[in-house]
Protein backbone atom coordinates (compact mmCIF):
# COMPACT_ATOMS: atom_id res chain seq x y z
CA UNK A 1 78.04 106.29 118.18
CA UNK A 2 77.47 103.45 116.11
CA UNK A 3 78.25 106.04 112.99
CA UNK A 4 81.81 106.45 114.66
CA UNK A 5 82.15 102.17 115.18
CA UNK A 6 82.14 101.53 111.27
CA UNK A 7 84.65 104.17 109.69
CA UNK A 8 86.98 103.58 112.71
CA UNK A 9 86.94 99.56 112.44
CA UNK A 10 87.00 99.67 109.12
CA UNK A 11 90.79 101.37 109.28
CA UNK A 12 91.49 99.39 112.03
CA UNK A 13 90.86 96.23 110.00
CA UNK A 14 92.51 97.37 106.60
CA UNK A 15 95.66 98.06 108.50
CA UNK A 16 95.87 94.67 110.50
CA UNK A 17 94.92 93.13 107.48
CA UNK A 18 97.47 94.56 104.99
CA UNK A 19 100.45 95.09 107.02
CA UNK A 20 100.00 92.31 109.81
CA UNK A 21 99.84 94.01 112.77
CA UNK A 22 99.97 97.14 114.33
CA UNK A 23 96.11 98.36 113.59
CA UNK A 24 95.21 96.87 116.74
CA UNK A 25 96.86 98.88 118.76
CA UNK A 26 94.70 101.67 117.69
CA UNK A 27 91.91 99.92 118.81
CA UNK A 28 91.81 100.55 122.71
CA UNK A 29 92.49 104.43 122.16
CA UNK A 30 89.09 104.29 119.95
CA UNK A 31 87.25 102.61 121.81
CA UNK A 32 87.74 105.27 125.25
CA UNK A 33 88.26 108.58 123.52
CA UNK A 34 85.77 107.88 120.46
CA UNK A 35 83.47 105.66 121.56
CA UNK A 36 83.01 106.31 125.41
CA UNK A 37 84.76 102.80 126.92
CA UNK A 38 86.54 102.95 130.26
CA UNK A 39 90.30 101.95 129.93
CA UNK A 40 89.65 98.13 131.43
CA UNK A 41 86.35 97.52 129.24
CA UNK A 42 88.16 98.61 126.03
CA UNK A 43 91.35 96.73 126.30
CA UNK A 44 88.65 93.38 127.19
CA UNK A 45 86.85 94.57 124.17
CA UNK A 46 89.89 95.06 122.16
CA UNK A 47 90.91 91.43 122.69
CA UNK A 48 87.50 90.22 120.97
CA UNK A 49 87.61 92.78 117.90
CA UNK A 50 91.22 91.78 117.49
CA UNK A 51 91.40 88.69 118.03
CA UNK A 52 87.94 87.18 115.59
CA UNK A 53 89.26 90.16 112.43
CA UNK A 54 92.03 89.14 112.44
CA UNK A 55 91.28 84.81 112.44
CA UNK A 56 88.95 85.71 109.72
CA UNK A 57 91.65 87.93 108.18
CA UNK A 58 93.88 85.24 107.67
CA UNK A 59 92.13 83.14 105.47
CA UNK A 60 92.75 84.88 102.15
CA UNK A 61 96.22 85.03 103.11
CA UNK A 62 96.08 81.34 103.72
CA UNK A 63 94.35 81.08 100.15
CA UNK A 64 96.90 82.89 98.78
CA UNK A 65 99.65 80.81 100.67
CA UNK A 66 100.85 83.27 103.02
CA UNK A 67 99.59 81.25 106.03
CA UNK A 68 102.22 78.75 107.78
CA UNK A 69 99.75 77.47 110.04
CA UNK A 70 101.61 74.86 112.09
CA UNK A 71 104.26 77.57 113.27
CA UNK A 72 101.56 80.36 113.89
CA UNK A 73 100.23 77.88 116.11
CA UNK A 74 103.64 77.33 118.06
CA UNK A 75 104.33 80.86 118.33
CA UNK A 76 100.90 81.70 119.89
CA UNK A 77 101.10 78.86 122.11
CA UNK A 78 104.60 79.90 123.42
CA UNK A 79 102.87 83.32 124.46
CA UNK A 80 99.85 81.77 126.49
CA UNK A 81 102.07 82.25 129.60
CA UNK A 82 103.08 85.78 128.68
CA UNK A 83 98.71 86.64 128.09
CA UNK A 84 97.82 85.48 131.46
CA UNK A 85 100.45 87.21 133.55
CA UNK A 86 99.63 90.14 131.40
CA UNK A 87 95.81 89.86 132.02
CA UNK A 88 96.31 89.83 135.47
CA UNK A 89 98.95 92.38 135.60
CA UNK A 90 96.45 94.93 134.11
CA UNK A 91 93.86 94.69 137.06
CA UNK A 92 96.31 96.21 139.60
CA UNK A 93 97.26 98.95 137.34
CA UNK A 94 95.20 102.35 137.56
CA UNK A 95 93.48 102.95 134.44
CA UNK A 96 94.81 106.42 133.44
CA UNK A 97 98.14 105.13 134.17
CA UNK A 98 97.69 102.28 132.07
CA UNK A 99 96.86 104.99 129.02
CA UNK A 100 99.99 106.79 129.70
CA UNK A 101 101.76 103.47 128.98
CA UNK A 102 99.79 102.42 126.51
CA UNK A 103 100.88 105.95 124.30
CA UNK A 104 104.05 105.05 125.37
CA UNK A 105 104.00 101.60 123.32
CA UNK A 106 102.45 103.32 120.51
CA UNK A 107 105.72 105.72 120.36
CA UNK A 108 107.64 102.51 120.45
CA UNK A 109 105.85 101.18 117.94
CA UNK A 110 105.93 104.31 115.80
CA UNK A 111 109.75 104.17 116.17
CA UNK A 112 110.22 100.55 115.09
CA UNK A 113 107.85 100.60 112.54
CA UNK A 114 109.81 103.24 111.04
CA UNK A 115 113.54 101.78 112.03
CA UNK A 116 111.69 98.74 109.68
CA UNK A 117 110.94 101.12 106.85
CA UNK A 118 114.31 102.62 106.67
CA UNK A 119 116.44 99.68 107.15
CA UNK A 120 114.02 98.24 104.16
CA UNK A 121 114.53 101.19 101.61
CA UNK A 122 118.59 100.91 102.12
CA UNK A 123 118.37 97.13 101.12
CA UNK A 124 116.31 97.83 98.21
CA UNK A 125 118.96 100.95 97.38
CA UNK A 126 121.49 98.36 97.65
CA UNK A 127 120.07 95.56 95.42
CA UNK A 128 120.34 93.16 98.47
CA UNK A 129 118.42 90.09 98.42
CA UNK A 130 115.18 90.03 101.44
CA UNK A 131 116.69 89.50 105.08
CA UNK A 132 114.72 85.99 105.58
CA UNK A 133 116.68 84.34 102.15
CA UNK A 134 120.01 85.71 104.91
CA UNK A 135 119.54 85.27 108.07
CA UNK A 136 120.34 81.75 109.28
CA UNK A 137 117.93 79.22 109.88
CA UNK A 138 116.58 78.29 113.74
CA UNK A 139 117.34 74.39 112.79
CA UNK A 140 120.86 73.93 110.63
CA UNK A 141 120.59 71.21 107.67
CA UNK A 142 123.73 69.69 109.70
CA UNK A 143 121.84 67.00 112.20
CA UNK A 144 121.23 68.19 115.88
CA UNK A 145 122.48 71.41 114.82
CA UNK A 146 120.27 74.12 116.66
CA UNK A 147 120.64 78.31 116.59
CA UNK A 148 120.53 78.76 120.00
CA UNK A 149 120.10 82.51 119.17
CA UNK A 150 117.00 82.37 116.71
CA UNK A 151 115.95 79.87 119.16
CA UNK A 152 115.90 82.71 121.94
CA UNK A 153 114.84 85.74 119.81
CA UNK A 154 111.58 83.26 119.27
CA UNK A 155 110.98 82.32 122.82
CA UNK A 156 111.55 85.90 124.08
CA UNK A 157 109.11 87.63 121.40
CA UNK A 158 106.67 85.07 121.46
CA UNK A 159 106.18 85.69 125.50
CA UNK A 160 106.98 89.56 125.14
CA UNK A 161 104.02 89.45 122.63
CA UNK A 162 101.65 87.53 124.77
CA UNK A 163 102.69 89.50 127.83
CA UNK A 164 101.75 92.70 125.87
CA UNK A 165 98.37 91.40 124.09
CA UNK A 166 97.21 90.21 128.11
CA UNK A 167 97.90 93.41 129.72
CA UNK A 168 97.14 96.02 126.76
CA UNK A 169 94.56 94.29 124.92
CA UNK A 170 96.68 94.66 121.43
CA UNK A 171 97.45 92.14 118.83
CA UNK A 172 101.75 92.51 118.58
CA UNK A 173 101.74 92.09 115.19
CA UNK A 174 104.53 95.00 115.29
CA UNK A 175 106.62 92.69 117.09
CA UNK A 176 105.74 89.05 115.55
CA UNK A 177 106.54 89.70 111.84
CA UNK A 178 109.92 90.95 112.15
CA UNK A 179 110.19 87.45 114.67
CA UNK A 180 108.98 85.37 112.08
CA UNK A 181 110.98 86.77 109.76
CA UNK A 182 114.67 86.25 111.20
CA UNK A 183 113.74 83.33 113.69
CA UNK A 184 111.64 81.06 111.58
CA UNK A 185 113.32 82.56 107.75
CA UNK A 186 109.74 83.62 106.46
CA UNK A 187 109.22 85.86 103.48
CA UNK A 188 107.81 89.01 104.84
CA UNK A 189 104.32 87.91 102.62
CA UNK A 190 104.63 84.90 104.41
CA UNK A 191 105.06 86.39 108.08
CA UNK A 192 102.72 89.21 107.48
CA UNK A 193 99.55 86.04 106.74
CA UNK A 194 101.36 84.24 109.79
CA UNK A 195 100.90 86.91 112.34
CA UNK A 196 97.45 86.81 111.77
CA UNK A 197 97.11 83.34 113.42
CA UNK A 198 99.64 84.45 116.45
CA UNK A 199 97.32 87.08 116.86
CA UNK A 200 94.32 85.33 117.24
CA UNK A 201 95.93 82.89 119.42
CA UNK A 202 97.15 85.43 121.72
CA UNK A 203 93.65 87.00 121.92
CA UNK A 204 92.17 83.94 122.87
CA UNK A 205 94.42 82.75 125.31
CA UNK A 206 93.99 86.58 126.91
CA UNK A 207 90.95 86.92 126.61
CA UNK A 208 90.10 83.29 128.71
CA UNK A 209 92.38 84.48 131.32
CA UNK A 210 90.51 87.95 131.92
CA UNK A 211 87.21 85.51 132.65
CA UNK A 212 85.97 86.54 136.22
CA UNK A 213 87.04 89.87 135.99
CA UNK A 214 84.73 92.72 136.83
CA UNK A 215 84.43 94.04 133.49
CA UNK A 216 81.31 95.13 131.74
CA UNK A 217 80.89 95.31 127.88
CA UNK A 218 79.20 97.20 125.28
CA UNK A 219 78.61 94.18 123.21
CA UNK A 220 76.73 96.45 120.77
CA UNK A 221 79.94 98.70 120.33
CA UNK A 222 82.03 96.23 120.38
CA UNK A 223 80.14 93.46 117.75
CA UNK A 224 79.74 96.66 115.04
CA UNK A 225 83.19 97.34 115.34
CA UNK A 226 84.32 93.58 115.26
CA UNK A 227 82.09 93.49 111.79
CA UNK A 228 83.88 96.54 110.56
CA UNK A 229 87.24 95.46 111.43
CA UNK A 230 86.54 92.07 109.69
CA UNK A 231 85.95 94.04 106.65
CA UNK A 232 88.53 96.03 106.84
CA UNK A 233 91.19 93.09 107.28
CA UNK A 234 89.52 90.89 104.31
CA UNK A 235 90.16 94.29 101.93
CA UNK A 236 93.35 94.99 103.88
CA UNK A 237 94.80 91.22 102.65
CA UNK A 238 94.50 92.81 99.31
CA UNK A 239 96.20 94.94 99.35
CA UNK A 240 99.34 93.70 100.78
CA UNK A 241 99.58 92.81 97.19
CA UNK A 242 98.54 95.81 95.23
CA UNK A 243 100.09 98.50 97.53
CA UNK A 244 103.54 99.17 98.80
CA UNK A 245 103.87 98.58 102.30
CA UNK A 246 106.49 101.40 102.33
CA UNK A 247 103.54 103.92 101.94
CA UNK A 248 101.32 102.12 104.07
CA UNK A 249 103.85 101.93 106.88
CA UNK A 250 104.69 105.49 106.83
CA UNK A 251 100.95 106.54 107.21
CA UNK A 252 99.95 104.86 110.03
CA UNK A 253 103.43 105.78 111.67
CA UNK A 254 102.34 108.91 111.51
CA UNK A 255 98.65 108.39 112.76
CA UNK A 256 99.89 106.36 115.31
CA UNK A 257 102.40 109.18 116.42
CA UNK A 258 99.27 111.28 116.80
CA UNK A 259 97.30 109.27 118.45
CA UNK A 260 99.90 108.52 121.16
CA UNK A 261 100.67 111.91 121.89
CA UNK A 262 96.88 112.84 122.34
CA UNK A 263 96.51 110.09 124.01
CA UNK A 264 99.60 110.89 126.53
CA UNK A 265 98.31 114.39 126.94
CA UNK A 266 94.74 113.24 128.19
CA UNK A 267 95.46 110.72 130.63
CA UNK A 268 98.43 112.49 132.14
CA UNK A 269 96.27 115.58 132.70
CA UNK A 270 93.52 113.68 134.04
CA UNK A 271 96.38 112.08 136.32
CA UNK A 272 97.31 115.65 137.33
């Protein structure tokens, strides 16, 4: 088993680590089909791998700059709410049917990943400058002047997010850097470093409201994969700088594609 942990934390890490999200969701699908977890012990376990790679994940981003910690912070804490109701949404749900939904957020995430991609090659086609230099900011320079709308998209995302990390046990990074990006005007860089922190925040918070719960864990599984995953972010961070995030977009959209579909096709026959 523990020859399975490494190689598949190891990805897991690299892609949290270089594109800010997404690897985690990959996470709770390894950790039942690969590694032998029931459905509520993995997503429990997934909030502990995900949650400490990617805090130690962030800090050569925050080296490098790329961290705003201060609204990381906020947007975590805005999702607290979201975490708990998720953790204890997840208790009530039968664990096969919590797979099939689970693939079903990985096809989601497959699509907007790649919706991301596309919308990114036609503004580099066109010579247009990056969306966060655009879009307006959440507080005008004009006193008491507020964007109610980037106001809202924040608010909404940052609960959606914790709502999702509490009842699947994944990080949302798919969902908080295009946030930070149009409701707080970061540079995708900038965002990508960021979600790191909202990550870890919405972990925690998750993770503390799942206390209590009947759940056992394979800390041994779960502590080699954590080290792998750390690994895997620190070399990830690099190369958000080395590698286009194009390429490294379109392969995981593709693994994750895969993954959802086998995924889907085991727990709904198990269902039937």
């Amino acid at each position: 088993m523990l020859a399975l942990t490494l190689p598949i934390g190891l990805v897991v890490g690299i892609t949290l680590g270089a594109l800010g999200g997404g690897g985690s969701i990959l996470t709770v699908p390894a950790l039942v089909y690969l590694l032998g977890l029931d459905p509520r012990s993995a997503t429990t376990g997934s909030l502990i791998i995900v949650g400490v790679s990617s805090l130690i994940g962030a800090l050569p981003h925050w080296r490098a700059g790329r961290v705003r910690l201060a609204q990381g912070v906020v947007f975590g804490g805005l999702g607290v709410g979201g975490a708990f109701l998720g953790s204890l949404l997840s208790t009530s749900v039968p664990q096969q049917v919590l797979l099939v939904a689970f693939a079903g957020l990985m096809l989601v995430v497959a699509g907007l990943m790649t919706r991301r991609r596309r919308s990114a090659a036609r503004k580099d086609a066109a010579g247009e400058a990056d969306v966060a230099a655009t879009v307006a900011p959440m507080v005008s320079l004009r006193p008491l002047r507020v964007d109610v709308r980037a106001v809202g998209v924040l608010l909404l995302t940052a609960t959606a997010v914790g709502l999702l990390t509490g009842f699947f046990g994944v990080g949302g990074g798919f969902a908080v850097v295009p946030a930070l990006v149009l409701a707080m005007r970061m540079p995708m860089p900038v965002a990508v470093g960021t979600s790191l922190v909202v990550i870890s925040v919405n972990s925690a918070s998750a993770l503390v409201s799942r206390l209590g719960q009947d759940v056992t864990l394979d800390w041994r599984v779960i502590g080699s994969f954590t080290a792998a995953a750390i690994v895997g972010s620190l070399i990830g961070s690099r190369i958000t700088a080395r590698v286009s995030p194009a390429r490294l977009s379109l392969a995981f959209t593709v693994l994750l594609v895969l993954v959802a579909l086998y995924t889907a096709v085991r727990s709904i026959a198990q269902l039937v």
